[in-house]
PDB file of N, CA and C in Angstrom:
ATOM      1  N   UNK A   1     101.552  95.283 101.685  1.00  0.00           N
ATOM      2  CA  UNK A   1     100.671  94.952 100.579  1.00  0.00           C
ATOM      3  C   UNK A   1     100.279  93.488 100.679  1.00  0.00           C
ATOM      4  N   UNK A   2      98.810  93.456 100.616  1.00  0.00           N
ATOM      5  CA  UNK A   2      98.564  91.700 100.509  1.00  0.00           C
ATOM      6  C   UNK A   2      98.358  91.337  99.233  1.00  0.00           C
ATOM      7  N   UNK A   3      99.095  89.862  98.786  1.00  0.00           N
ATOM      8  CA  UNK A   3      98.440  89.480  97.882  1.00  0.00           C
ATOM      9  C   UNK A   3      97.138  88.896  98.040  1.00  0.00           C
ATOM     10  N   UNK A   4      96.086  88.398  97.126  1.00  0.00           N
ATOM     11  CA  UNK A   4      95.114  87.746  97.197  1.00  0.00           C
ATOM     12  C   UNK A   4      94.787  87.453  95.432  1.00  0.00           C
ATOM     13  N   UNK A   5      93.848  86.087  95.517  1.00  0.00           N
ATOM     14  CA  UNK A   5      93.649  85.690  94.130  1.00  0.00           C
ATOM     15  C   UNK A   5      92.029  84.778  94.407  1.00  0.00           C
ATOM     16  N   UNK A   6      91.470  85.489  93.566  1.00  0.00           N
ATOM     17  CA  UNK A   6      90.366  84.620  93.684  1.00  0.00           C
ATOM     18  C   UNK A   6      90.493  83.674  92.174  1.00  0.00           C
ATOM     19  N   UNK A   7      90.301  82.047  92.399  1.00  0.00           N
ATOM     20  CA  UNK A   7      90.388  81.138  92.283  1.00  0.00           C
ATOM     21  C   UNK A   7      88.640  81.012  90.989  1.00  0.00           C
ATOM     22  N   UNK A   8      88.932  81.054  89.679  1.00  0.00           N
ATOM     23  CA  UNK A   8      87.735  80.651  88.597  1.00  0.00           C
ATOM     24  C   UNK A   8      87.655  79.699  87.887  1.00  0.00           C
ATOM     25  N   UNK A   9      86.826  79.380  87.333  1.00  0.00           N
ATOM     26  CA  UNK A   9      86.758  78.760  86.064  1.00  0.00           C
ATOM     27  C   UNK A   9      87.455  79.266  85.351  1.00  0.00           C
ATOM     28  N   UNK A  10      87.858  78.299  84.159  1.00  0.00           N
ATOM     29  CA  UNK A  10      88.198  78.807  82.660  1.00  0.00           C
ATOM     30  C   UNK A  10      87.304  79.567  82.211  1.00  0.00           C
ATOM     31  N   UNK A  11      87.352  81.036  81.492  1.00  0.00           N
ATOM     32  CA  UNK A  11      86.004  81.306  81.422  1.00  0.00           C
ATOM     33  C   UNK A  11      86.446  82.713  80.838  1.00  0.00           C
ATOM     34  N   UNK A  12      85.782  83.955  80.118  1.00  0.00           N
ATOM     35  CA  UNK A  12      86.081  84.678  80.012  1.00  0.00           C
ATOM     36  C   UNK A  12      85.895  85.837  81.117  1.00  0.00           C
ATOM     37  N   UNK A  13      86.272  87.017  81.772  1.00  0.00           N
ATOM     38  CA  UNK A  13      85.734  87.695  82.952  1.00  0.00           C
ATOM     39  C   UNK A  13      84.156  87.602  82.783  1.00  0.00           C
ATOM     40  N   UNK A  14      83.525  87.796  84.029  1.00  0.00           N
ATOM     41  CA  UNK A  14      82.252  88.003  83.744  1.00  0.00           C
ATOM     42  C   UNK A  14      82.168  89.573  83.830  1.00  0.00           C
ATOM     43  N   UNK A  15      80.781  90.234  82.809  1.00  0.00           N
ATOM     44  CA  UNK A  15      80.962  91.568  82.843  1.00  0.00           C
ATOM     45  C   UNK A  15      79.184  91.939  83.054  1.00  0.00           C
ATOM     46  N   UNK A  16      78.862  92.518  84.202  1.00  0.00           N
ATOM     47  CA  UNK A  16      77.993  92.810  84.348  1.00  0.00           C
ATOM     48  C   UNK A  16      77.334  94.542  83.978  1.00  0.00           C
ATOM     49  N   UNK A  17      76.487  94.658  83.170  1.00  0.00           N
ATOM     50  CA  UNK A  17      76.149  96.253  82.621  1.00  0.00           C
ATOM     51  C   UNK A  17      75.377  96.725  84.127  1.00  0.00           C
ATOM     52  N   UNK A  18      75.877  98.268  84.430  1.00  0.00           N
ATOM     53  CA  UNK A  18      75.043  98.867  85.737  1.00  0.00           C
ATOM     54  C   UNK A  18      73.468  99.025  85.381  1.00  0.00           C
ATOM     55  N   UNK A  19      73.098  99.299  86.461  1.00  0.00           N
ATOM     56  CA  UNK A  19      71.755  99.050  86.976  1.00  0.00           C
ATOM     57  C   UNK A  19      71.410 100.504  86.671  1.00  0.00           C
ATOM     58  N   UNK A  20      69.798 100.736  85.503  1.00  0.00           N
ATOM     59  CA  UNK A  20      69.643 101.993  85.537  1.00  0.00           C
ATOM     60  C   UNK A  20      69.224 102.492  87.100  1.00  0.00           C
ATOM     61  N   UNK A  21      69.281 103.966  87.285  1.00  0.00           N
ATOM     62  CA  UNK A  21      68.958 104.388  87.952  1.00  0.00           C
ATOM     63  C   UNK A  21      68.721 105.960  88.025  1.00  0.00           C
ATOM     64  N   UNK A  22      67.926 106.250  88.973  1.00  0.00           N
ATOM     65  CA  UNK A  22      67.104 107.711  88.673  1.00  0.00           C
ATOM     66  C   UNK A  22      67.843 108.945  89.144  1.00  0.00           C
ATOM     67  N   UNK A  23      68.061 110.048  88.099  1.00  0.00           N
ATOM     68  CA  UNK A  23      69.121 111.265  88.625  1.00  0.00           C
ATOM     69  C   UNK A  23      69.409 111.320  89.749  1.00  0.00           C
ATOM     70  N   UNK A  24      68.555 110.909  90.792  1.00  0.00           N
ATOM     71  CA  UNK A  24      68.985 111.755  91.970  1.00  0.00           C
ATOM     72  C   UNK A  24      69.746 110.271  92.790  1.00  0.00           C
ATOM     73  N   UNK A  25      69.960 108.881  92.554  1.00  0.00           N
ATOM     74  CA  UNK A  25      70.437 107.919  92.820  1.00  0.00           C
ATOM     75  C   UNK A  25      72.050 108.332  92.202  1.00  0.00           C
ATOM     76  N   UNK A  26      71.635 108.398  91.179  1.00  0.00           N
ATOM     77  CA  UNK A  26      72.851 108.471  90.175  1.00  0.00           C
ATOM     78  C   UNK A  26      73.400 109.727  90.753  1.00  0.00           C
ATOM     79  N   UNK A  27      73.069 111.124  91.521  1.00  0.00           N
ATOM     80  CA  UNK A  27      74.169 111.874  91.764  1.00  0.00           C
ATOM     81  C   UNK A  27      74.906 111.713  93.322  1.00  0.00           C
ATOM     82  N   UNK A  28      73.989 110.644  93.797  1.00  0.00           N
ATOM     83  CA  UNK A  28      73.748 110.071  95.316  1.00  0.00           C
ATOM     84  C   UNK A  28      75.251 109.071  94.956  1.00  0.00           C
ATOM     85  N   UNK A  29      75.340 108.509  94.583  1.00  0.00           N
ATOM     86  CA  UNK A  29      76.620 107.241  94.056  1.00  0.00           C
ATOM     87  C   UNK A  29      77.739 108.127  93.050  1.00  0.00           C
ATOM     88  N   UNK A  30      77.451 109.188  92.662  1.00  0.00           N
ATOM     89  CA  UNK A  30      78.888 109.931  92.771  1.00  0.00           C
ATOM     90  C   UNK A  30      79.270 110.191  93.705  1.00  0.00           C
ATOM     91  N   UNK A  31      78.689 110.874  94.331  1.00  0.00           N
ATOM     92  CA  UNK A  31      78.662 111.488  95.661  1.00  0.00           C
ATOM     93  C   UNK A  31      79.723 110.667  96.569  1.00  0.00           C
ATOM     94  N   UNK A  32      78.662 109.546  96.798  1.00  0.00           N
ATOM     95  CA  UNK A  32      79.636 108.198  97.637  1.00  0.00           C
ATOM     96  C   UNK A  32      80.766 107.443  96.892  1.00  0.00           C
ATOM     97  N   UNK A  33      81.067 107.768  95.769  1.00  0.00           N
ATOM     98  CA  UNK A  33      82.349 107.174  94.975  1.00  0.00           C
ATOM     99  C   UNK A  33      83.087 108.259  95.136  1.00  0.00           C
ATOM    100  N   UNK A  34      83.041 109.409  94.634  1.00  0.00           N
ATOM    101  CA  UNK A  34      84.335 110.449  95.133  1.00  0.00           C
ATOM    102  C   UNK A  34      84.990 110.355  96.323  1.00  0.00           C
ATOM    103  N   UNK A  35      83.518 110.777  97.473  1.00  0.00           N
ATOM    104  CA  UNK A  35      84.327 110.416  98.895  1.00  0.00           C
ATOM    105  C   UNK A  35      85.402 108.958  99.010  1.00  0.00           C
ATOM    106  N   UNK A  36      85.019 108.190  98.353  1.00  0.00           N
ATOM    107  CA  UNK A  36      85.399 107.355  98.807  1.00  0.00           C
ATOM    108  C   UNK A  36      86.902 107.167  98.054  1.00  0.00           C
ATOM    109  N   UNK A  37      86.504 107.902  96.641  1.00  0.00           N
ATOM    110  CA  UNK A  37      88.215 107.700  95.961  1.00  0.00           C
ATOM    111  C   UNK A  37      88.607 108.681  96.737  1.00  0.00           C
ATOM    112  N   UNK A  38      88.450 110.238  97.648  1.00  0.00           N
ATOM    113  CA  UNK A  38      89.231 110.855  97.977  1.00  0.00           C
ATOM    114  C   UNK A  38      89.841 110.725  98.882  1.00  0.00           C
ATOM    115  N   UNK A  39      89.510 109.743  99.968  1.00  0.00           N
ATOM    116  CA  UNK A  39      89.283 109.113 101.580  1.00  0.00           C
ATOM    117  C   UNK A  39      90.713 107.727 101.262  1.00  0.00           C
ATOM    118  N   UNK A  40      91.080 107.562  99.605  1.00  0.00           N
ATOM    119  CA  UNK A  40      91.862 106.667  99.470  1.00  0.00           C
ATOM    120  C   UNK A  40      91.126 105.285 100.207  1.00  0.00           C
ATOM    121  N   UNK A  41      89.903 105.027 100.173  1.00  0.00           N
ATOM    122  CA  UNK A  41      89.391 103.485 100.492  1.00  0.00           C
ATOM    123  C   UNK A  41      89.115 103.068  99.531  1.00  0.00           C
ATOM    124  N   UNK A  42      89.096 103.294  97.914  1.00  0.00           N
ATOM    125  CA  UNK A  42      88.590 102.515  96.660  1.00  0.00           C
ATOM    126  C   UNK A  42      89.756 103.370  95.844  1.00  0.00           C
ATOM    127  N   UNK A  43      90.289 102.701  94.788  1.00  0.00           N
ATOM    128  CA  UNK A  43      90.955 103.464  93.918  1.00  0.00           C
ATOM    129  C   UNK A  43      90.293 102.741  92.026  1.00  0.00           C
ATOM    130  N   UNK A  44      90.598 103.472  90.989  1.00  0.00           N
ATOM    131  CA  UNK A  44      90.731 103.140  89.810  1.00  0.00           C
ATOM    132  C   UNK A  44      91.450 101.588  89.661  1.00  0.00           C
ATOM    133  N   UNK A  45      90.599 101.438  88.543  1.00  0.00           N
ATOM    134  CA  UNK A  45      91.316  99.907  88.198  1.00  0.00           C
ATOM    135  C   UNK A  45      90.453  99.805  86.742  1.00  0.00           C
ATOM    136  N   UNK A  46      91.692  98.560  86.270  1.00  0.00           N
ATOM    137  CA  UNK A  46      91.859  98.674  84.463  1.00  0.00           C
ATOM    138  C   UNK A  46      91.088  97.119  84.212  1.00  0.00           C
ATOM    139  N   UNK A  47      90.669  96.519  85.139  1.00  0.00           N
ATOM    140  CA  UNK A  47      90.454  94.864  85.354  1.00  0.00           C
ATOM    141  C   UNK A  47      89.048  94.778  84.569  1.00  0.00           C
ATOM    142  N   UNK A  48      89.496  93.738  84.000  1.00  0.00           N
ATOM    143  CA  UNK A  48      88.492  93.125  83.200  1.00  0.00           C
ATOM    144  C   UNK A  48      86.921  92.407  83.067  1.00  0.00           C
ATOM    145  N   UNK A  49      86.988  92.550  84.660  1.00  0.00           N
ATOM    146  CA  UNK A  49      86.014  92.440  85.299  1.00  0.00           C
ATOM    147  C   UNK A  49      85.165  93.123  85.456  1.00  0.00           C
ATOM    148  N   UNK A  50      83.784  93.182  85.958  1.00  0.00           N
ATOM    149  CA  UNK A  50      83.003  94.175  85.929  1.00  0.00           C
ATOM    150  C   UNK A  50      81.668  93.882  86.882  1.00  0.00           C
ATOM    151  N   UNK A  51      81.510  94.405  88.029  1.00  0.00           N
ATOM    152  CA  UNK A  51      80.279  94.254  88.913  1.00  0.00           C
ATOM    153  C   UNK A  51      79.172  95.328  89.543  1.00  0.00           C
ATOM    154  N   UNK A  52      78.215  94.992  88.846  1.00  0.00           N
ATOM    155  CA  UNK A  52      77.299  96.638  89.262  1.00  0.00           C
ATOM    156  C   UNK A  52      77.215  96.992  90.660  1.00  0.00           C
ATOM    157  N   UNK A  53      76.826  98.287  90.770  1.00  0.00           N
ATOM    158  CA  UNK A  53      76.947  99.065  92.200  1.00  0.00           C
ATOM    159  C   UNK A  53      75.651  98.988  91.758  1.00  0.00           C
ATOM    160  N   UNK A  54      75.149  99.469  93.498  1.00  0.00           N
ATOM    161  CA  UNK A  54      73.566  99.789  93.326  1.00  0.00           C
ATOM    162  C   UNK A  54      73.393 100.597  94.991  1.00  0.00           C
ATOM    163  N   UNK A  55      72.440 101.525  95.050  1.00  0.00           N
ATOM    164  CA  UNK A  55      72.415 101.936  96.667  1.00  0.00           C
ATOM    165  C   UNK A  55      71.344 101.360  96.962  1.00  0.00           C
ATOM    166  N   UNK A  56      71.252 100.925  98.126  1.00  0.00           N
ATOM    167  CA  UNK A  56      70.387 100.661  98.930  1.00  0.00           C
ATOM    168  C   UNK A  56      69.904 101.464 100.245  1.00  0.00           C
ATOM    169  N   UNK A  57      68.917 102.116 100.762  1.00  0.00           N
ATOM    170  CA  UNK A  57      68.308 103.119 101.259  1.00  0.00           C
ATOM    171  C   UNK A  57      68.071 101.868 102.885  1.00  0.00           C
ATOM    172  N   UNK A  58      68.678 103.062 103.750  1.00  0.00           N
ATOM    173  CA  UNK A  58      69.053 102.823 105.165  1.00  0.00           C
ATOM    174  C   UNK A  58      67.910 102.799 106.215  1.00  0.00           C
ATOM    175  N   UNK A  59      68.042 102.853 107.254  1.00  0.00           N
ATOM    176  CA  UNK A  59      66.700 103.294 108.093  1.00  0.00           C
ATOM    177  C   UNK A  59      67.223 104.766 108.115  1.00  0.00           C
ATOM    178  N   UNK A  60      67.713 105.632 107.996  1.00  0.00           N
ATOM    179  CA  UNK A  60      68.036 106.477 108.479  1.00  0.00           C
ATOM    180  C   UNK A  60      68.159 107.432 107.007  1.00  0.00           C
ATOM    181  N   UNK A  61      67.335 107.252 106.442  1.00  0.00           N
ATOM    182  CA  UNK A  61      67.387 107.292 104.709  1.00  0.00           C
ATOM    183  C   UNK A  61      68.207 107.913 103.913  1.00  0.00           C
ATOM    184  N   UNK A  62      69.644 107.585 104.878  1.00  0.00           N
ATOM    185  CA  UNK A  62      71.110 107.742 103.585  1.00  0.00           C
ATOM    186  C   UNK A  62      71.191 106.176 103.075  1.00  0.00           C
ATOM    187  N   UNK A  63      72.355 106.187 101.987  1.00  0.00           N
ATOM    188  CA  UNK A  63      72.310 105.104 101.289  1.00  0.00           C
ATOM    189  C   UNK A  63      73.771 104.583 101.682  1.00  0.00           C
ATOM    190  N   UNK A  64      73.630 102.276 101.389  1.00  0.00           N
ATOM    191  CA  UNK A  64      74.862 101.910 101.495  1.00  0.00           C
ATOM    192  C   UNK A  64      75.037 101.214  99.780  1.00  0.00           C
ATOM    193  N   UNK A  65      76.306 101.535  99.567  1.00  0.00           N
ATOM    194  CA  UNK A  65      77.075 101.509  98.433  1.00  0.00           C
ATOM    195  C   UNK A  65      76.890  99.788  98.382  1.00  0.00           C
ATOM    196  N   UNK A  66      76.397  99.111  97.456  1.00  0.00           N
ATOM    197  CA  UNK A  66      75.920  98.002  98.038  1.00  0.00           C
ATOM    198  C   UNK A  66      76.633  96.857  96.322  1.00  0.00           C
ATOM    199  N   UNK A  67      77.729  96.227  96.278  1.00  0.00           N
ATOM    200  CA  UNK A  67      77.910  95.753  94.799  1.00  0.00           C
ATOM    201  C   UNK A  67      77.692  94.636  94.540  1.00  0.00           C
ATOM    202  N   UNK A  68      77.115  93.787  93.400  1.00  0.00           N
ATOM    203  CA  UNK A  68      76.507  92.543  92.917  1.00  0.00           C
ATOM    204  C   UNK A  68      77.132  91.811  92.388  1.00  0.00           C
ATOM    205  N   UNK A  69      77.972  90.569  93.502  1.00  0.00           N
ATOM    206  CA  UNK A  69      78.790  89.948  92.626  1.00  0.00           C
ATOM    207  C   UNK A  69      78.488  88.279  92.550  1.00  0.00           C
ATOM    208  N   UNK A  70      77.062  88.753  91.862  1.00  0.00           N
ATOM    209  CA  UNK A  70      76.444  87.115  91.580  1.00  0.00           C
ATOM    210  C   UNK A  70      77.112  86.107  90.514  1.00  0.00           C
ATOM    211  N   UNK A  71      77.663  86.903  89.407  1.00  0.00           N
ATOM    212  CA  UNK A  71      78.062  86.393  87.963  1.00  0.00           C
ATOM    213  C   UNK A  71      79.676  85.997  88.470  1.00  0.00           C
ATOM    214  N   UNK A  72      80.297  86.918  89.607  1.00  0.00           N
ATOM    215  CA  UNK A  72      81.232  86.556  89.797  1.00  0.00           C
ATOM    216  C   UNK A  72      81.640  85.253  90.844  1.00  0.00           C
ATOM    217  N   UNK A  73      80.448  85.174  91.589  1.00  0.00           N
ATOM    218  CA  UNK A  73      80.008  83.930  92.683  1.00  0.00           C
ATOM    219  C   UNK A  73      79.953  82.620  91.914  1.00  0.00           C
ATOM    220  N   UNK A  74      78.895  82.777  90.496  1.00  0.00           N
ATOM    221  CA  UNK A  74      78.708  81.721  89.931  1.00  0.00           C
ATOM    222  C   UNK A  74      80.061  81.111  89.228  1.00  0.00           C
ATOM    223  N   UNK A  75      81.083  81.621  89.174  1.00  0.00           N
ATOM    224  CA  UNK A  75      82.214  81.010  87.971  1.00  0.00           C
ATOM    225  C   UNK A  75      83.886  80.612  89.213  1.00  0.00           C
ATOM    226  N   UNK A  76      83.371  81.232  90.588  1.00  0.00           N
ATOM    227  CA  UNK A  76      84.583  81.504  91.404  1.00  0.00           C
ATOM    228  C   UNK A  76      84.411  79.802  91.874  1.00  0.00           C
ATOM    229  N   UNK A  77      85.824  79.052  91.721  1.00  0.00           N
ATOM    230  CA  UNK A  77      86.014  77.871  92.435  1.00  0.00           C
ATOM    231  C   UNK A  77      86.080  77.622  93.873  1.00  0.00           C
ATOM    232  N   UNK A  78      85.265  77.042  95.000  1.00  0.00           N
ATOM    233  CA  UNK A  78      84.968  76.918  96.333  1.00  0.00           C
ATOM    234  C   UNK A  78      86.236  76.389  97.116  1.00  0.00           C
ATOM    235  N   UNK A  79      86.560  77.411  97.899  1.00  0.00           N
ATOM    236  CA  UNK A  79      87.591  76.329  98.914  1.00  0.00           C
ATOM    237  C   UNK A  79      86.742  75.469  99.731  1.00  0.00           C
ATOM    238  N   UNK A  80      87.986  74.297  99.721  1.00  0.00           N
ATOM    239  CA  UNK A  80      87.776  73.090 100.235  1.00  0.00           C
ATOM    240  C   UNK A  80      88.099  72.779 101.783  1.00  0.00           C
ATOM    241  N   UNK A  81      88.605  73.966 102.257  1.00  0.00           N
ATOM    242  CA  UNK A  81      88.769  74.081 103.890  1.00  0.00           C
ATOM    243  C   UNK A  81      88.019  74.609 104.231  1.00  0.00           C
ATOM    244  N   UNK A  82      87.753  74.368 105.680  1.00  0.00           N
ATOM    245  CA  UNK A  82      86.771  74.358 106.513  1.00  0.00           C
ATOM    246  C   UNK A  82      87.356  76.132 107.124  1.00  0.00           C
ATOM    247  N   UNK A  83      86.553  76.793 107.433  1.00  0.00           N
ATOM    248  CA  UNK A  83      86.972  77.890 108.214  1.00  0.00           C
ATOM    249  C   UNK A  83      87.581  77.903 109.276  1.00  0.00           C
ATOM    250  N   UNK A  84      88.314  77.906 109.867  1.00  0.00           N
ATOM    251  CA  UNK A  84      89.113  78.082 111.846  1.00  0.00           C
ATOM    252  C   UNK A  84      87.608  78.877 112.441  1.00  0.00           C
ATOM    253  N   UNK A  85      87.582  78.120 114.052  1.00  0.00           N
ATOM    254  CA  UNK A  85      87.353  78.219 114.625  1.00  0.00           C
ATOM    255  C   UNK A  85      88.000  79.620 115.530  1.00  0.00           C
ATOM    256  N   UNK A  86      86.516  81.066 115.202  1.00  0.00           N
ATOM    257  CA  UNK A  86      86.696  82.174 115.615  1.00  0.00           C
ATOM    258  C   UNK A  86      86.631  82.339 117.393  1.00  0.00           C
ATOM    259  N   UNK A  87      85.829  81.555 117.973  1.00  0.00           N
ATOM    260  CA  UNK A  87      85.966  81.706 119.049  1.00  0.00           C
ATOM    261  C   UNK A  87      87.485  81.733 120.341  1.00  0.00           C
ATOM    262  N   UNK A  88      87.187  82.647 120.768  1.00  0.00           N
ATOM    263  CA  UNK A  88      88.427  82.516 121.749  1.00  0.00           C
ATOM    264  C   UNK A  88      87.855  82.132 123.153  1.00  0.00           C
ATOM    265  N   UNK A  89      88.907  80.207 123.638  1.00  0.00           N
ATOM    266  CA  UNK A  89      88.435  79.758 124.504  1.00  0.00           C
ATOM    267  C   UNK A  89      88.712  80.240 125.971  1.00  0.00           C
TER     268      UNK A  89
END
């Protein structure tokens, strides 16, 4: 199990309301949320937080599960280290 913590402002969660969208989007993103809770790669959560999903249409015109975490970008505090160097010499 990893821990991880993303680093905010004082602030209350930010809570973003979903994005309308048209029946056949909306049964398109069940679709891809079941698989995905059944596949055990996303599970339920009680967090106070909140970031809209939205699909976005492929070349291949299935959709990617695509989530908006602008409100959460704007309040998250920046690390101050530099990234490591990915290359292998």
């Amino acid at each position: 199990e990893i821990s991880h913590a993303i680093e905010t402002n004082p602030h209350t969660p930010p809570v973003s309301k979903c994005y309308a969208g048209t029946p056949t989007i909306n049964s398109a993103m069940r679709s891809i949320v079941g698989k995905l809770l059944d596949e055990g790669l996303i599970r339920e959560s009680q967090s106070p937080y909140a970031a809209p999903a939205l699909l976005v249409k492929k070349k291949d015109l299935s959709y990617r599960l695509v989530i908006d975490y602008k409100r959460l970008n704007a309040v998250t505090i920046k690390d101050n280290h530099p990234l490591p160097n990915m290359e292998v010499a």
